[in-house]
Protein backbone atom coordinates (compact mmCIF):
# COMPACT_ATOMS: atom_id res chain seq x y z
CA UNK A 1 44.54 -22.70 -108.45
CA UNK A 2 42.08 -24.96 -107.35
CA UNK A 3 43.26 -28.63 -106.63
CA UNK A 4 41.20 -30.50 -106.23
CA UNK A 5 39.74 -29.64 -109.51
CA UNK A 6 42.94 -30.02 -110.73
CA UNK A 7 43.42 -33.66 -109.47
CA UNK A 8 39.85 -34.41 -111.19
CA UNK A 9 40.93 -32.95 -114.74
CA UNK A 10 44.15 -34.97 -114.47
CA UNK A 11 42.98 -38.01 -113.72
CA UNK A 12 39.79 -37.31 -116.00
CA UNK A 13 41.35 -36.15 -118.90
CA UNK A 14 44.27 -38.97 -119.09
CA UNK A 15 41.98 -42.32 -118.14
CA UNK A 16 43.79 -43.53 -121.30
CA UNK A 17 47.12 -43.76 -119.66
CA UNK A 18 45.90 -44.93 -116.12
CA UNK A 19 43.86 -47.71 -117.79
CA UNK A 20 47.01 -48.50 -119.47
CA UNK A 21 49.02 -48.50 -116.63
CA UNK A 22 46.67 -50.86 -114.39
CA UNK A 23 46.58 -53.31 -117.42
CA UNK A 24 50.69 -53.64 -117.56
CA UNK A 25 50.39 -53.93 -113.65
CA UNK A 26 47.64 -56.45 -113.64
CA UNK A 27 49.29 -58.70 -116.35
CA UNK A 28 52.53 -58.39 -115.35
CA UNK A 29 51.24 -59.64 -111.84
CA UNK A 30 49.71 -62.52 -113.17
CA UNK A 31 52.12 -63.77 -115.19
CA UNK A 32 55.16 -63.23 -112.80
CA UNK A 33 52.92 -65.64 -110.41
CA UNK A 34 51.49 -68.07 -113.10
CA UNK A 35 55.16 -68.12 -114.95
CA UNK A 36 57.12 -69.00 -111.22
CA UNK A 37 58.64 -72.19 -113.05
CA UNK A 38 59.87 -69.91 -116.20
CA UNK A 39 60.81 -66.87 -114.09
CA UNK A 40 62.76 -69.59 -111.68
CA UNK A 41 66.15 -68.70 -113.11
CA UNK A 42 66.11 -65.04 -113.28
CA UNK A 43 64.44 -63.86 -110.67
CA UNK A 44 65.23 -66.46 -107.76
CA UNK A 45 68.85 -64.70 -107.05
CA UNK A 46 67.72 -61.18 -107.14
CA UNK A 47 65.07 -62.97 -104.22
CA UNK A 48 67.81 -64.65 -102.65
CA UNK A 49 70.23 -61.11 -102.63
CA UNK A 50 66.89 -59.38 -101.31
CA UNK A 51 66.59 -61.77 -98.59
CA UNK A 52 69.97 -62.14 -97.89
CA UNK A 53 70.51 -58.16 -97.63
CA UNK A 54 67.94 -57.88 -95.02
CA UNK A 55 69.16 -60.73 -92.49
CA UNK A 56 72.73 -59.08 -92.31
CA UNK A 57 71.46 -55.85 -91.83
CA UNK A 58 72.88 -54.29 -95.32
CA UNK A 59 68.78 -53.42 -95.72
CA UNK A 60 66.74 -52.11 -92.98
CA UNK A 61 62.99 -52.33 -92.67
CA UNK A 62 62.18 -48.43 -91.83
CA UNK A 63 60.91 -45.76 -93.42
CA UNK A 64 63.32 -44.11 -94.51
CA UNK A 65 64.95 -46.55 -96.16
CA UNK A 66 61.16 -48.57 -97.60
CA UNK A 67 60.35 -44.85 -98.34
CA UNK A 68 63.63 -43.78 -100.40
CA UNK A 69 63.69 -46.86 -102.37
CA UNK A 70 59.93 -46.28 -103.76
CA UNK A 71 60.06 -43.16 -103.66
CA UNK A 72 63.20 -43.84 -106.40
CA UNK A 73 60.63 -45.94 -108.42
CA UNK A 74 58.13 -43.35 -108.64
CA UNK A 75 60.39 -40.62 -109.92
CA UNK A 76 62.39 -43.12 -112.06
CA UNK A 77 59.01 -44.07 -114.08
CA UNK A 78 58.08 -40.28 -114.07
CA UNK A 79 61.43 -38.96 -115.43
CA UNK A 80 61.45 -42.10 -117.94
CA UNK A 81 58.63 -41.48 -119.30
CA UNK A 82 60.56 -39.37 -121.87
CA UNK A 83 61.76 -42.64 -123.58
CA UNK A 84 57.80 -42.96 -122.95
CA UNK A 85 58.24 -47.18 -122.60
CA UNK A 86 60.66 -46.82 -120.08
CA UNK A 87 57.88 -46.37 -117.83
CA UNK A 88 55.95 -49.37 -118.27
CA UNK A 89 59.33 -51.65 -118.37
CA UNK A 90 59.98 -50.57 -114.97
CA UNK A 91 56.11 -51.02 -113.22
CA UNK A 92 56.18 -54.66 -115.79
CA UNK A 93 59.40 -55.32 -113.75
CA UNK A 94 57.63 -54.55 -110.23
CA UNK A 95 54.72 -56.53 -111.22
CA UNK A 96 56.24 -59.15 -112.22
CA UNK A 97 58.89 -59.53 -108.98
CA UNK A 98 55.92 -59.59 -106.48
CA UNK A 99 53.67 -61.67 -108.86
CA UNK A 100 57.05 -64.31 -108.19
CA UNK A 101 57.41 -63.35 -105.16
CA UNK A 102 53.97 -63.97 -104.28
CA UNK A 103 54.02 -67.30 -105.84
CA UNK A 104 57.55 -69.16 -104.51
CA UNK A 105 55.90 -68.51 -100.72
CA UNK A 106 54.89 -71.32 -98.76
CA UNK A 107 52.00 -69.98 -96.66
CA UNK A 108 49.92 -67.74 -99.74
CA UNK A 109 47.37 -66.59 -96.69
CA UNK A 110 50.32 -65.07 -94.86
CA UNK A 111 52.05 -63.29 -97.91
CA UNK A 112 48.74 -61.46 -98.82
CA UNK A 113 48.91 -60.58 -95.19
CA UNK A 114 52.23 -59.11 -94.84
CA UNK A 115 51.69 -57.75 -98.79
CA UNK A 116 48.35 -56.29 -98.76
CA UNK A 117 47.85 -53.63 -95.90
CA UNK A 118 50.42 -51.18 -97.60
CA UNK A 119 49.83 -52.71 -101.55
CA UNK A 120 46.29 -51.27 -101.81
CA UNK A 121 48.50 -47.53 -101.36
CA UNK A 122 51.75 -48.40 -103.32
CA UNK A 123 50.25 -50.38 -106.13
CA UNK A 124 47.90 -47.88 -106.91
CA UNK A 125 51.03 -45.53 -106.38
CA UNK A 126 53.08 -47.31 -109.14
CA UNK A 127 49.92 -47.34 -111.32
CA UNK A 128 49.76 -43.25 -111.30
CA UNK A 129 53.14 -42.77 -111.59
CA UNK A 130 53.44 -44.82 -114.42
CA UNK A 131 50.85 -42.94 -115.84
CA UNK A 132 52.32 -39.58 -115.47
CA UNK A 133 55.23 -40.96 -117.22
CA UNK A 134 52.76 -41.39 -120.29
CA UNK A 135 51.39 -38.11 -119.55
CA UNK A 136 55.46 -36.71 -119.41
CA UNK A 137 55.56 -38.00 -123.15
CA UNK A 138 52.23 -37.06 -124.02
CA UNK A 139 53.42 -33.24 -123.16
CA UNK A 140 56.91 -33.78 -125.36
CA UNK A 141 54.98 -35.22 -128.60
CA UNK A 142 52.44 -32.13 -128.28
CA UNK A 143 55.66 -29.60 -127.10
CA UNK A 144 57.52 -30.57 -130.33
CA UNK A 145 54.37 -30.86 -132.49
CA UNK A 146 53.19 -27.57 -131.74
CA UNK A 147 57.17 -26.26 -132.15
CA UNK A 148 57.42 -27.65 -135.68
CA UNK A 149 54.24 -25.89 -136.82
CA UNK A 150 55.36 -22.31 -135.94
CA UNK A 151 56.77 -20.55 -139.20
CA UNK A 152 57.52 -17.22 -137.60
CA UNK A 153 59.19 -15.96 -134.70
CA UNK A 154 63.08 -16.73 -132.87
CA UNK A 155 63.57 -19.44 -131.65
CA UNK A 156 63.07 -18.58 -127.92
CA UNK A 157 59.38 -17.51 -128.84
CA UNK A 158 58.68 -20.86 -130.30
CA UNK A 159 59.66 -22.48 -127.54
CA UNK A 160 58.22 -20.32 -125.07
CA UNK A 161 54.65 -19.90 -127.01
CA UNK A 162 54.84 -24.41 -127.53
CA UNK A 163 55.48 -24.47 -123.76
CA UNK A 164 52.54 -21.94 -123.04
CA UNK A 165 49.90 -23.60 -125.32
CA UNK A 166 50.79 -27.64 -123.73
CA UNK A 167 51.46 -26.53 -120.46
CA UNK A 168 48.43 -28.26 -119.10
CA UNK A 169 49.52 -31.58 -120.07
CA UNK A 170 52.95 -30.85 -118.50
CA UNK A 171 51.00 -29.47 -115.37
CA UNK A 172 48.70 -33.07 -115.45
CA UNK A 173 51.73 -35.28 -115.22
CA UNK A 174 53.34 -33.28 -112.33
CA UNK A 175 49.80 -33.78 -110.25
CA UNK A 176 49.93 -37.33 -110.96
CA UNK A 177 52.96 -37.46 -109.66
CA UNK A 178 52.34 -35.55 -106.68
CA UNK A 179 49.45 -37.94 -106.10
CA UNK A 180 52.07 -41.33 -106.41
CA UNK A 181 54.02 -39.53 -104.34
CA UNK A 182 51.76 -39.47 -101.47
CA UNK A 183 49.65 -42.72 -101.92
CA UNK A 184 53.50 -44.06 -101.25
CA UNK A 185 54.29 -41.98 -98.43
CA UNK A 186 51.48 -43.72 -96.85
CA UNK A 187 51.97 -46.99 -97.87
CA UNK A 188 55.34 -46.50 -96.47
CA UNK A 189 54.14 -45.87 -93.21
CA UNK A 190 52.19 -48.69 -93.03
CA UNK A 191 54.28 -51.25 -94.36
CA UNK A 192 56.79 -49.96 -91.43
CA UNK A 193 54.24 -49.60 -88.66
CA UNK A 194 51.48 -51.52 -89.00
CA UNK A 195 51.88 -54.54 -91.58
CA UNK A 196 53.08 -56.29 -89.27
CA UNK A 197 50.98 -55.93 -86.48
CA UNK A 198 47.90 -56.40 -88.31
CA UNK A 199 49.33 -59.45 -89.75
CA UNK A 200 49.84 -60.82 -86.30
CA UNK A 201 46.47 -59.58 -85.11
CA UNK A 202 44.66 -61.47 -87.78
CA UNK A 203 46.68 -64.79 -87.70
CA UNK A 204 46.19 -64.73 -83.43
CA UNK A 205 41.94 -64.94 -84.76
CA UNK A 206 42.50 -67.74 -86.47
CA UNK A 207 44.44 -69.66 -84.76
């Protein structure tokens, strides 16, 4: 198999679902930073826990434990793209925390800072696997559609000759995933490793 062709027909042939996906992420940004005031109430504790969780050591800042807990994410909005919105509740969710997050900061300059170095990998991460999770449910409609035609044959042929001919969609989500796998494998590493210092780095320029 060659995949790097592949990768190009997956992403090529499903620009519907990544286009979706970057919409629902861009919005839901937006709004969770434009809506602080609204979002106040509901989102301020789960802040507050977050916060509190890392200064008494109940979360640590390494990879293993940044990497585990988006890695979660990533499978969560693959496998949950069977109930097909699933997906998209979960990367809305995501948005809109750091969208809030983003916007009840006191030095904005600083956030993007400590935010952006490893966002322009996991972002892009959450996109594609949000997509695949489309793509997952894109491969079920077409699996049972395909199923309910067939007249003739047991029931283990149908299945088997449904999963042959829509096996390529299947295959398509699974490389997208792959994909948001390792765009957060690397954002992982640098949130860990070198957020931080390049955030310092820039902010002794400036001063």
């Amino acid at each position: 198999m060659d995949f790097k062709k592949e990768i190009k027909l997956a992403f090529s042939e499903n620009k519907l679902a990544i286009y979706v996906s970057i919409a629902i992420l861009v919005i839901s940004l937006l709004l969770g930073y434009f809506l602080e005031s609204s979002l106040h109430a509901y989102l301020d504790p789960v802040v507050e826990q977050v916060e509190n969780q890392v200064r008494s050591g109940e979360i640590t800042i390494t990879f293993q434990s940044i990497f585990s807990n988006n890695i979660k994410i990533v499978f969560l909005m693959f496998i949950l793209g069977i109930f097909c919105c699933f997906s998209a509740l979960i990367l809305a969710f995501n948005g809109f925390f750091i969208g809030y997050f983003t916007a009840v900061q006191d030095d904005l300059f600083l956030t993007l800072l400590m935010l952006v170095p490893h966002g322009i990998f996991e972002l892009p991460s959450c996109v594609i696997a949000c997509a695949s999770g489309f793509v997952l449910f894109n491969f079920l409609l077409k699996f049972l559609k395909t199923l309910l035609k067939q007249e003739n044959g047991s029931i283990l042929n149908k299945l088997y000759a449904s999963y042959v001919e829509n096996f390529d969609k299947l295959k398509q989500a699974i490389i997208l995933l792959m994909v948001a796998t390792v765009l957060m494998i690397i954002a992982g590493v640098i949130e860990v490793y070198l957020t931080l210092p390049i955030a310092e780095f820039i902010t002794s320029i400036l001063s």
